[in-house]
PDB file of N, CA and C in Angstrom:
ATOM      1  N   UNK A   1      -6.556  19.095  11.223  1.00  0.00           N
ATOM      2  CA  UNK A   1      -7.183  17.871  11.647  1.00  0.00           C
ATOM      3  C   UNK A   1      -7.362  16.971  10.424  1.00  0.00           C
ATOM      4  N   UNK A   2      -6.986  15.833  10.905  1.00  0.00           N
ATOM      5  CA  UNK A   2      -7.410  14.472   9.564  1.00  0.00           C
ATOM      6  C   UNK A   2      -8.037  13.635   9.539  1.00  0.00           C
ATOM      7  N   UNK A   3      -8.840  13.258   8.352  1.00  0.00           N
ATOM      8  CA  UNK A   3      -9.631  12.247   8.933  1.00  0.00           C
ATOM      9  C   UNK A   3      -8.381  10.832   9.043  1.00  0.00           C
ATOM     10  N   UNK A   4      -9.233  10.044   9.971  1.00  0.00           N
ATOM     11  CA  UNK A   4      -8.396   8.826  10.047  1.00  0.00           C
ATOM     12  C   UNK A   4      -8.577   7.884   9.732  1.00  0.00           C
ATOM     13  N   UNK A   5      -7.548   7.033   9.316  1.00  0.00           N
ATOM     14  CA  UNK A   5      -7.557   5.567   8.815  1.00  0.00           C
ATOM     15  C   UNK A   5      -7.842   4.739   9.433  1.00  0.00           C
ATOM     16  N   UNK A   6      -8.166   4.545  10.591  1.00  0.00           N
ATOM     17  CA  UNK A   6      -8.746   3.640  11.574  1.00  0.00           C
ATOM     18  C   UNK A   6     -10.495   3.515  11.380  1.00  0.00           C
ATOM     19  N   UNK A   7     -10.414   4.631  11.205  1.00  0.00           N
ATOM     20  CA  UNK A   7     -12.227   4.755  10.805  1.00  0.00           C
ATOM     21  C   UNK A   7     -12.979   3.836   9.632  1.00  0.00           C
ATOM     22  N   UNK A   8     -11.939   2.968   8.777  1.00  0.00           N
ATOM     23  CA  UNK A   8     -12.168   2.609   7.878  1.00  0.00           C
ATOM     24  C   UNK A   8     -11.859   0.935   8.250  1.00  0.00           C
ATOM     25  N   UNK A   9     -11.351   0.715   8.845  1.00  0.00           N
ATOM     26  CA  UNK A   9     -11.132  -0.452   9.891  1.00  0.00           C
ATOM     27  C   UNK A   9     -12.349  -0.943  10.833  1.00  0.00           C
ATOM     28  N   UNK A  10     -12.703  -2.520  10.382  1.00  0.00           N
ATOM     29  CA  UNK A  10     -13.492  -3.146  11.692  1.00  0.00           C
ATOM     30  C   UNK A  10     -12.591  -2.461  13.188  1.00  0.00           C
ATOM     31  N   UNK A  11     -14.278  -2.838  14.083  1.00  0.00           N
ATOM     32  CA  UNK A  11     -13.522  -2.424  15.500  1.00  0.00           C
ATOM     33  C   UNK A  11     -12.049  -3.302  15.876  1.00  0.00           C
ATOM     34  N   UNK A  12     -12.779  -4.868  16.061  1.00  0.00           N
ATOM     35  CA  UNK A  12     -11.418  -5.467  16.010  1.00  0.00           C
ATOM     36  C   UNK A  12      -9.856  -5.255  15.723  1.00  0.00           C
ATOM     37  N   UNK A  13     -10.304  -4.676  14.266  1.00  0.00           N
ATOM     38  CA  UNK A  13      -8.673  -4.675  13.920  1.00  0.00           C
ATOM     39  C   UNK A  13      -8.126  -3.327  14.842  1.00  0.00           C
ATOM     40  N   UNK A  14      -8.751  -2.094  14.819  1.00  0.00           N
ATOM     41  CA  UNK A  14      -7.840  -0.752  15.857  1.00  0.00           C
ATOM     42  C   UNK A  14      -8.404  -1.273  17.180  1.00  0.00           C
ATOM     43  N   UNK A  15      -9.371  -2.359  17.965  1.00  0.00           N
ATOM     44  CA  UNK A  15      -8.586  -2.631  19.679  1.00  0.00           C
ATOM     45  C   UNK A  15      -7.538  -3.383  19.344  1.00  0.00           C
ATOM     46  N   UNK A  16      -6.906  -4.039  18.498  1.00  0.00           N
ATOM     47  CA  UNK A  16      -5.610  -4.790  18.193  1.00  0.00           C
ATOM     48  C   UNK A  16      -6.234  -6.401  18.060  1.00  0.00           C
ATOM     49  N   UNK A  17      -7.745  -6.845  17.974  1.00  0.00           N
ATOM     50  CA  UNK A  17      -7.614  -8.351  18.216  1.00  0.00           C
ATOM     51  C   UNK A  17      -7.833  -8.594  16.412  1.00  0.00           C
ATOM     52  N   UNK A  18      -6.401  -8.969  16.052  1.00  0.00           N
ATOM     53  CA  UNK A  18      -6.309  -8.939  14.953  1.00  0.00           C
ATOM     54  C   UNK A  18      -6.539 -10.016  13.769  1.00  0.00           C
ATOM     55  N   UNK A  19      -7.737  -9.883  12.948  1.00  0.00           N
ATOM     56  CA  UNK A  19      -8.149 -11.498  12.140  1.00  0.00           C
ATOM     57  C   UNK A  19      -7.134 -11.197  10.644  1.00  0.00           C
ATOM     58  N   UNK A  20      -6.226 -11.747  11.075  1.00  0.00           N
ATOM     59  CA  UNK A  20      -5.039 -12.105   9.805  1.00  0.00           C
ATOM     60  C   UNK A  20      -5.489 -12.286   8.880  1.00  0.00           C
ATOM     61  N   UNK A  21      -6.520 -12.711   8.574  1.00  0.00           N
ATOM     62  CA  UNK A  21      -6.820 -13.457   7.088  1.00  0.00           C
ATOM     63  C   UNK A  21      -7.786 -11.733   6.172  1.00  0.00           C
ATOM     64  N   UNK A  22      -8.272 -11.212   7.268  1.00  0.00           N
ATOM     65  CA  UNK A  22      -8.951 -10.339   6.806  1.00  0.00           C
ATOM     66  C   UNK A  22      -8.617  -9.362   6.645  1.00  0.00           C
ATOM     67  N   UNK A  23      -7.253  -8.496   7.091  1.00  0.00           N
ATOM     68  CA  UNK A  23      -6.552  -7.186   6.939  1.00  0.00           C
ATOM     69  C   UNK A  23      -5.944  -7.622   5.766  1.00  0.00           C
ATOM     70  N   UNK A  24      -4.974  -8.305   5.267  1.00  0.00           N
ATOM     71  CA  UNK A  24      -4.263  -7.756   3.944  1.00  0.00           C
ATOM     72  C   UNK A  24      -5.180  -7.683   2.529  1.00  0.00           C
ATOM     73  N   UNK A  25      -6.393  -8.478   2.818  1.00  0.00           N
ATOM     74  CA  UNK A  25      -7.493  -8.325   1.881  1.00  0.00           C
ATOM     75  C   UNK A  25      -8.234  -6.788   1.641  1.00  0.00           C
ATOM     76  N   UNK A  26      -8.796  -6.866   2.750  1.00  0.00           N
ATOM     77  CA  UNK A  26      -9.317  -5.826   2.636  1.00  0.00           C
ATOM     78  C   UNK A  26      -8.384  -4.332   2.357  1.00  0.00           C
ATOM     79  N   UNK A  27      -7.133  -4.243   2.834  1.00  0.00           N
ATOM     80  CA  UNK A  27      -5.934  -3.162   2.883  1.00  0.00           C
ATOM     81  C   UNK A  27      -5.904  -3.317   1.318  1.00  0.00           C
ATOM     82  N   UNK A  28      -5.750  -4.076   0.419  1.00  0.00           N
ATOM     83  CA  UNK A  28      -5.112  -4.539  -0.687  1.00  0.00           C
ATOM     84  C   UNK A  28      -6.681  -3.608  -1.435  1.00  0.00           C
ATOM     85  N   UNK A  29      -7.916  -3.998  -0.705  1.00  0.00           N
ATOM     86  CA  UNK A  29      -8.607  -3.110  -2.253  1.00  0.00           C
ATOM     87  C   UNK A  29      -9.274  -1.971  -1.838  1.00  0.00           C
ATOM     88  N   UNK A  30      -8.484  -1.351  -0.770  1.00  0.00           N
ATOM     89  CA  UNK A  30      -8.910   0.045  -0.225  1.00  0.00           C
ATOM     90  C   UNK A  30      -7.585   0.579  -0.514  1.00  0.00           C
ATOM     91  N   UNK A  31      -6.544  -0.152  -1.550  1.00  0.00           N
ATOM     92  CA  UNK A  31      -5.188   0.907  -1.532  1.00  0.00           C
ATOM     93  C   UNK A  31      -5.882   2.303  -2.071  1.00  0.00           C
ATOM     94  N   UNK A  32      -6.359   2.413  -2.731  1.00  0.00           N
ATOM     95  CA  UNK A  32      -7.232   3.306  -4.078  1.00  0.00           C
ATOM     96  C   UNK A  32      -7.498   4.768  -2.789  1.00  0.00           C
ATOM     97  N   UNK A  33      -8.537   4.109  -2.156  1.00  0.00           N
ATOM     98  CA  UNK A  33      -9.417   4.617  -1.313  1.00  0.00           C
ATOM     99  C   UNK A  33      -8.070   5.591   0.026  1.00  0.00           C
ATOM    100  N   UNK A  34      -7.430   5.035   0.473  1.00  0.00           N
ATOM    101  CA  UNK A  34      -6.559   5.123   1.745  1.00  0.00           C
ATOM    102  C   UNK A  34      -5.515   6.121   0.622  1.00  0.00           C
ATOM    103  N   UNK A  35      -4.948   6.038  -0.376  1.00  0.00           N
ATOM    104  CA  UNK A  35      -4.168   7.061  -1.408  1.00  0.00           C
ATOM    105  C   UNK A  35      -4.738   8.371  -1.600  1.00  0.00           C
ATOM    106  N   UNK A  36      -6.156   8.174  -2.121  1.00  0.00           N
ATOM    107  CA  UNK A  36      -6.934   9.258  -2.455  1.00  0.00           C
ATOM    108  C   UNK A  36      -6.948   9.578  -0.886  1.00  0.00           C
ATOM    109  N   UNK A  37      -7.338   9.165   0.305  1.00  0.00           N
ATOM    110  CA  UNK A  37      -7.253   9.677   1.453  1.00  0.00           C
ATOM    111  C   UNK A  37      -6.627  10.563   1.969  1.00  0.00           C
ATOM    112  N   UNK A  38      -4.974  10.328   1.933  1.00  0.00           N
ATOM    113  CA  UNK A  38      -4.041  10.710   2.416  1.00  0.00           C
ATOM    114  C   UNK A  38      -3.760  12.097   1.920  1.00  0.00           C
ATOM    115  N   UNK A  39      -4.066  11.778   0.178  1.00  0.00           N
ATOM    116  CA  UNK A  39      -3.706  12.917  -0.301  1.00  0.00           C
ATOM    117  C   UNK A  39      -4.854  14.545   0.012  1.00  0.00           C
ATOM    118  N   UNK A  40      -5.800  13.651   0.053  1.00  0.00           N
ATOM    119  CA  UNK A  40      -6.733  14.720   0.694  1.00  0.00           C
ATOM    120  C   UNK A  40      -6.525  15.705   2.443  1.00  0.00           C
ATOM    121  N   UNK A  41      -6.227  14.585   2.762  1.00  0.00           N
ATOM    122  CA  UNK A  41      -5.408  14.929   4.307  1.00  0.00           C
ATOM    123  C   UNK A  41      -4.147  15.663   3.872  1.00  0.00           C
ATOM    124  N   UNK A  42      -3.322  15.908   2.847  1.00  0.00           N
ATOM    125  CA  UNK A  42      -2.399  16.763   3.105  1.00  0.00           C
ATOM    126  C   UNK A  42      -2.715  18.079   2.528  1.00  0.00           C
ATOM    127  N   UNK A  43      -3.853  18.262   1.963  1.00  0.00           N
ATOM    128  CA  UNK A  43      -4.519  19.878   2.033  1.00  0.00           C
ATOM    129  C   UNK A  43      -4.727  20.306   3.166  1.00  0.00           C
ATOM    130  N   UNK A  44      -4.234  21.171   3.324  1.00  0.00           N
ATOM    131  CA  UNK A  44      -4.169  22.180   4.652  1.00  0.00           C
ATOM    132  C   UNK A  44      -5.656  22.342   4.920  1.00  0.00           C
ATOM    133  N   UNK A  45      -6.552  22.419   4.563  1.00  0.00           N
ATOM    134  CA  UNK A  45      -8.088  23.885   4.357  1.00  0.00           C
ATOM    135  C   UNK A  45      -8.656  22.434   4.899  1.00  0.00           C
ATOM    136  N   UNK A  46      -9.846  22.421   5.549  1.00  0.00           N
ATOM    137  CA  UNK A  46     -11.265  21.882   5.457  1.00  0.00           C
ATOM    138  C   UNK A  46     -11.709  21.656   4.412  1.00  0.00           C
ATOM    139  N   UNK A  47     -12.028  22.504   3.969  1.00  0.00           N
ATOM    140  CA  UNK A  47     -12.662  22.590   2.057  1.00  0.00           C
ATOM    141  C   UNK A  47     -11.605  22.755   1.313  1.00  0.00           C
ATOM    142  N   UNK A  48     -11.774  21.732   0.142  1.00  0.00           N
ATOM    143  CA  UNK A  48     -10.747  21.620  -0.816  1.00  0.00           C
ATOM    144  C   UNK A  48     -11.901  21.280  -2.530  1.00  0.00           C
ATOM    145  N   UNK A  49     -10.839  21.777  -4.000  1.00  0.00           N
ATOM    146  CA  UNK A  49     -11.440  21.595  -5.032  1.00  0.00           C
ATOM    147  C   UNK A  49     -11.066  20.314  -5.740  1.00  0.00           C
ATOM    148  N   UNK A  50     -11.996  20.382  -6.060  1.00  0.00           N
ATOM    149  CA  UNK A  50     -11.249  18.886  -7.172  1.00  0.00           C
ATOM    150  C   UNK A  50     -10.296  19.375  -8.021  1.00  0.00           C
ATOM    151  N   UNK A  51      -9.696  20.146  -8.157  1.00  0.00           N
ATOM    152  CA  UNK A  51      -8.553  20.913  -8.714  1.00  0.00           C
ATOM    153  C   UNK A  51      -7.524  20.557  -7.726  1.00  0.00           C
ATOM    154  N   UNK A  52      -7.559  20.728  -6.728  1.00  0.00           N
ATOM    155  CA  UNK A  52      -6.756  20.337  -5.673  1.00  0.00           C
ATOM    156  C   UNK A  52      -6.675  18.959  -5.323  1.00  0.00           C
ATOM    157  N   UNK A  53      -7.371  18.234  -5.525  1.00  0.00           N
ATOM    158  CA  UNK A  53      -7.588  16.621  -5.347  1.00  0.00           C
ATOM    159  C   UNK A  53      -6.653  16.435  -6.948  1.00  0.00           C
ATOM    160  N   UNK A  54      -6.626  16.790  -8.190  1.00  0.00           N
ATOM    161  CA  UNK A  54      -6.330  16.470  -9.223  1.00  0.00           C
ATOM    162  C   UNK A  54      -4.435  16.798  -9.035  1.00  0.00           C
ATOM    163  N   UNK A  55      -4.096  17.973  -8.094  1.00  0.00           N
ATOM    164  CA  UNK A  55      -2.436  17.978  -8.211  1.00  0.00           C
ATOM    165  C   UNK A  55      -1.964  17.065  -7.520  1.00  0.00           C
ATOM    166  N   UNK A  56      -2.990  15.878  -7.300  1.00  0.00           N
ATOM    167  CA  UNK A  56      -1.837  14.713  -6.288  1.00  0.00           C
ATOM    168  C   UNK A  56      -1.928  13.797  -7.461  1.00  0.00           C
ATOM    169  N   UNK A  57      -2.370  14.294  -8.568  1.00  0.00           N
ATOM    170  CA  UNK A  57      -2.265  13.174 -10.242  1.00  0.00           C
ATOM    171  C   UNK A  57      -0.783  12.519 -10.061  1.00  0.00           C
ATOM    172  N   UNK A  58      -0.138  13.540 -10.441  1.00  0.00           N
ATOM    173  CA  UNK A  58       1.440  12.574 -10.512  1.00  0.00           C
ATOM    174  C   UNK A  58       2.082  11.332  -9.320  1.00  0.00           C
ATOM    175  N   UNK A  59       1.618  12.193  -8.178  1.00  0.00           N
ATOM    176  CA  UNK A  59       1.927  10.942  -7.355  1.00  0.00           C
ATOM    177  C   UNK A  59       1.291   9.950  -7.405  1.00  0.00           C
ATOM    178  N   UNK A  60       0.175   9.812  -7.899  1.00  0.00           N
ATOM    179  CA  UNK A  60      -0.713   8.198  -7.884  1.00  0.00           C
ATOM    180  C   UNK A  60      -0.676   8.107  -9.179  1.00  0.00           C
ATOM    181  N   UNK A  61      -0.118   8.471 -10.212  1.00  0.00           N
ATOM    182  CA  UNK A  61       0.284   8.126 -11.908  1.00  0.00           C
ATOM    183  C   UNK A  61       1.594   7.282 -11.126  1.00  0.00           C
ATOM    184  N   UNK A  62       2.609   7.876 -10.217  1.00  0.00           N
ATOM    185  CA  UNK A  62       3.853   7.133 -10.145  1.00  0.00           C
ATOM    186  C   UNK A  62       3.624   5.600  -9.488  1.00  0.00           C
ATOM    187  N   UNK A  63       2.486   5.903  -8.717  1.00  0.00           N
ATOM    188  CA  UNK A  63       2.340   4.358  -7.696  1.00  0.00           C
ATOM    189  C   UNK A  63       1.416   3.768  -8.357  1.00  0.00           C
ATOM    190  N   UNK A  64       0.544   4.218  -9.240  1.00  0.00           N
ATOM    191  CA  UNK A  64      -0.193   2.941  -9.748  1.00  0.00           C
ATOM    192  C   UNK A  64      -0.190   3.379 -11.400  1.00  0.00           C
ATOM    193  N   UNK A  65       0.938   3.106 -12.312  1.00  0.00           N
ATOM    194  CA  UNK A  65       1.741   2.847 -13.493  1.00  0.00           C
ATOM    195  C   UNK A  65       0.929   2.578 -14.808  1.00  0.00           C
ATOM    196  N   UNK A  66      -0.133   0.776 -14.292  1.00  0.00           N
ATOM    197  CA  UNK A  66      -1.082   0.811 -14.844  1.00  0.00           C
ATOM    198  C   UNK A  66      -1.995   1.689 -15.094  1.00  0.00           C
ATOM    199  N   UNK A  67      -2.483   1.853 -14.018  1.00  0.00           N
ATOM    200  CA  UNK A  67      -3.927   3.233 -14.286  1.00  0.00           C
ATOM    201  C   UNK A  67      -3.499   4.668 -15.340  1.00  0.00           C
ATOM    202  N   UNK A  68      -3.973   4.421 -16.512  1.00  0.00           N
ATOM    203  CA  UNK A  68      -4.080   5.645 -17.155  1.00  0.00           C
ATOM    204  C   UNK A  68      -5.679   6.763 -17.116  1.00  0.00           C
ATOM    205  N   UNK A  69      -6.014   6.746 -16.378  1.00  0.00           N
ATOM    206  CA  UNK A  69      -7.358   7.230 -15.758  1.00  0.00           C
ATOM    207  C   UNK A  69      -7.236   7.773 -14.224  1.00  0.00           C
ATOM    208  N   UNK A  70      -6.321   8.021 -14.110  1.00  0.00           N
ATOM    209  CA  UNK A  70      -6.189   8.438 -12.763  1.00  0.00           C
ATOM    210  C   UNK A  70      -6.976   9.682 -12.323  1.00  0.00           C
ATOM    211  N   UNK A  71      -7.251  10.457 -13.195  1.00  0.00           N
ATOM    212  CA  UNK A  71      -8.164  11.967 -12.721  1.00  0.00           C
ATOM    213  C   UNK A  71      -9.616  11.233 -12.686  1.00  0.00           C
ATOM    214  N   UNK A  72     -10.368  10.510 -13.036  1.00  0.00           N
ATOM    215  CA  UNK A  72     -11.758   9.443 -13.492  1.00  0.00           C
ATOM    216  C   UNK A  72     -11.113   8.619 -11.950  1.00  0.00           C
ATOM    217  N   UNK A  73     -10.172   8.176 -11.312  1.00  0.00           N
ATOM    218  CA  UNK A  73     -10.267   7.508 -10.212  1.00  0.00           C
ATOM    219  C   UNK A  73      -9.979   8.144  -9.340  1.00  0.00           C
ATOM    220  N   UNK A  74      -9.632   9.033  -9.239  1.00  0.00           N
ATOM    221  CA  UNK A  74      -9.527  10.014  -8.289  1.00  0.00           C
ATOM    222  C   UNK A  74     -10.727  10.580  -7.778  1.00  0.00           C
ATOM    223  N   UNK A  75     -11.843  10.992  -8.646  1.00  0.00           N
ATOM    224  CA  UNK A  75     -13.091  11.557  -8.664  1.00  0.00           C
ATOM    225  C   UNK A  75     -13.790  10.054  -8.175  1.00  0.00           C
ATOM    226  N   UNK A  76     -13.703   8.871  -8.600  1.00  0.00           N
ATOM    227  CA  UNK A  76     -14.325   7.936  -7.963  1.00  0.00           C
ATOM    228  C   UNK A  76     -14.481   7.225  -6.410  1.00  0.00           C
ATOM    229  N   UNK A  77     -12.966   8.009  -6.186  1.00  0.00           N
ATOM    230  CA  UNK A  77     -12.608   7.307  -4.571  1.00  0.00           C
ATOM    231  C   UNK A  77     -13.203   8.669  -3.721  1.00  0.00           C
ATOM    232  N   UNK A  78     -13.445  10.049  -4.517  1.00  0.00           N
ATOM    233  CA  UNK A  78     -13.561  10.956  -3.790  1.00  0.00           C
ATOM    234  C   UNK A  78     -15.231  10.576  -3.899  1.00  0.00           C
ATOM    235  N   UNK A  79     -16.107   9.979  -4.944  1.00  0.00           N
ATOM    236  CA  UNK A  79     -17.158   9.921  -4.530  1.00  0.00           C
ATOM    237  C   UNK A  79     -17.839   8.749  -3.639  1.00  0.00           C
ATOM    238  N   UNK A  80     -16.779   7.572  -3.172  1.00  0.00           N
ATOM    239  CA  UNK A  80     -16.863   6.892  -2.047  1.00  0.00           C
ATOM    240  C   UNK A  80     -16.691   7.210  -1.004  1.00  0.00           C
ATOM    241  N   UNK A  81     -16.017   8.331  -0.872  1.00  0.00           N
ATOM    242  CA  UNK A  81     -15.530   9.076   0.484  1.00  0.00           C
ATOM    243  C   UNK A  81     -16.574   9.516   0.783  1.00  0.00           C
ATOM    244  N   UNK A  82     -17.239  10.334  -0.377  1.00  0.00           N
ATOM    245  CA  UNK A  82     -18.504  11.454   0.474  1.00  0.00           C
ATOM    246  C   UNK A  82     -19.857  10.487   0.578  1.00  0.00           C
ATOM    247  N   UNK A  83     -20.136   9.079   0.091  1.00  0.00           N
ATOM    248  CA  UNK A  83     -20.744   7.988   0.075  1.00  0.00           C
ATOM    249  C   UNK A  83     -20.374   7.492   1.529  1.00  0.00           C
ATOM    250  N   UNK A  84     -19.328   7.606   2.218  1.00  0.00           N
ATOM    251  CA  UNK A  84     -18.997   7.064   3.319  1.00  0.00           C
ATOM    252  C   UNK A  84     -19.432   8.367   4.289  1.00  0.00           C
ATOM    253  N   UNK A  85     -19.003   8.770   3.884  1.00  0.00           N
ATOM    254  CA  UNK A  85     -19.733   9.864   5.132  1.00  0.00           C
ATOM    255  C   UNK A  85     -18.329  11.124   5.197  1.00  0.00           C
ATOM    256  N   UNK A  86     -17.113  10.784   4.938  1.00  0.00           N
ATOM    257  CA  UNK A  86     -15.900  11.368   4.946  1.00  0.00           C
ATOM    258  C   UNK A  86     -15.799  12.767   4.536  1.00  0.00           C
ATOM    259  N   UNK A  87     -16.489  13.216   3.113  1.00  0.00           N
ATOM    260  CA  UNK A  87     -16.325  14.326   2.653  1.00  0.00           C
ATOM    261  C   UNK A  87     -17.553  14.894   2.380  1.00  0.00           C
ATOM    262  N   UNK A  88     -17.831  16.138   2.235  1.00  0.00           N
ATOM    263  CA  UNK A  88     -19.210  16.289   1.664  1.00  0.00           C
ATOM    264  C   UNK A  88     -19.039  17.064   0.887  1.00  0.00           C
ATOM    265  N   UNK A  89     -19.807  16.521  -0.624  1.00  0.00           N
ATOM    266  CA  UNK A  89     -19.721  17.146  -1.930  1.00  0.00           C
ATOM    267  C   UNK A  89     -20.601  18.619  -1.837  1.00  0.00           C
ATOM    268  N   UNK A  90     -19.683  19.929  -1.960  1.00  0.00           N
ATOM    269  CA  UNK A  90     -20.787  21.145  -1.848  1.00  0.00           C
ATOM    270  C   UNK A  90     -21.211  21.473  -3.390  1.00  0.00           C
ATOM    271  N   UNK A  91     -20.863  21.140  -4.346  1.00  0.00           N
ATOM    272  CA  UNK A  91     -21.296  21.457  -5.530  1.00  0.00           C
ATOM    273  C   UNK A  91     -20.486  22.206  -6.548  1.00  0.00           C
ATOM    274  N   UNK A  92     -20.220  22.086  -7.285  1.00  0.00           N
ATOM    275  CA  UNK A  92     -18.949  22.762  -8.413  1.00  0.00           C
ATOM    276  C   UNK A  92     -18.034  22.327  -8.367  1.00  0.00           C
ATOM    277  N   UNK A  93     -17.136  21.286  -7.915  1.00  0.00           N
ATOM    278  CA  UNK A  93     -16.120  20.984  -7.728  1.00  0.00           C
ATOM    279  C   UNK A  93     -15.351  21.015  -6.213  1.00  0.00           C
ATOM    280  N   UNK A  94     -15.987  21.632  -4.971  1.00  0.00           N
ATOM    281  CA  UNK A  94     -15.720  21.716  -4.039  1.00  0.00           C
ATOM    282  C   UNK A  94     -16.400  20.798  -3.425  1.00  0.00           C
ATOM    283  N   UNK A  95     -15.406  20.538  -2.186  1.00  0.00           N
ATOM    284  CA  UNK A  95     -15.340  19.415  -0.950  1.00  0.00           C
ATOM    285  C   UNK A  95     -15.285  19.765   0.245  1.00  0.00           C
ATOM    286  N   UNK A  96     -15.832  19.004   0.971  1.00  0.00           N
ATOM    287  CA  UNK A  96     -15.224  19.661   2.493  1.00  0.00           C
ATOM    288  C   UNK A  96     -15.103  18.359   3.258  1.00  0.00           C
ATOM    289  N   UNK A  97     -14.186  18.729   4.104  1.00  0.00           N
ATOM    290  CA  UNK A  97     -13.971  17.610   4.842  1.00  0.00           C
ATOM    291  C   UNK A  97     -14.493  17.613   6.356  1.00  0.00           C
ATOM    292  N   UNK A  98     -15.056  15.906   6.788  1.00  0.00           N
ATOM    293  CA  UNK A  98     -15.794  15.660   7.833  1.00  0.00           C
ATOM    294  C   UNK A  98     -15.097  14.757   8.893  1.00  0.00           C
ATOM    295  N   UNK A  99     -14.940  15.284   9.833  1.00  0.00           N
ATOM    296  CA  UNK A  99     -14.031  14.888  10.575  1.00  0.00           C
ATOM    297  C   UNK A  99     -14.826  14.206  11.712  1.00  0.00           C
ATOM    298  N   UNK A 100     -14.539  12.197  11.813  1.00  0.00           N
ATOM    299  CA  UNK A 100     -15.453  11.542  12.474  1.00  0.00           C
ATOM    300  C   UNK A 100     -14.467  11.516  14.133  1.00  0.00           C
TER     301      UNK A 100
END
């Protein structure tokens, strides 16, 4: 099970009545957020380590070139996630995931 990207979306935009001006904005500074997402969604387990959040380094070193801090943003989008309600931090480096 994954969490989903719709969840992160006004209602508007997933019934489809769509305000143009406001999706590529908002899409544009949740790339961070929706990356770190995905990659979390392709751990198999419920609970996952930040060790495991850290082997999707190379793929978001390849898509975002600039960022030399990528393990420091990785840990940042994962602590917006569990700020959102998405993951919940159990302590030591482990995560679990909350499925809305």
């Amino acid at each position: 099970m994954n969490i989903l990207f719709e969840s992160f979306l006004p209602d508007s935009v997933v019934s489809g009545d769509i305000e143009v001006d406001f999706i590529p904005l908002e899409i544009e500074k949740k790339g961070w957020l929706f990356d770190v997402l995905d990659c979390v969604n392709e751990i198999p387990s419920s609970e996952f380590s930040l060790e495991e959040a850290y082997s999707f380094e190379g793929k978001l070193s390849a898509k975002y070139t600039d960022n030399h801090n990528v393990r420091a943003k990785i840990r940042q989008q994962l602590q917006i996630l569990r700020d959102k309600g998405y993951i919940e931090f159990l302590g030591r480096g482990q995560y679990k995931k909350i499925y809305k």
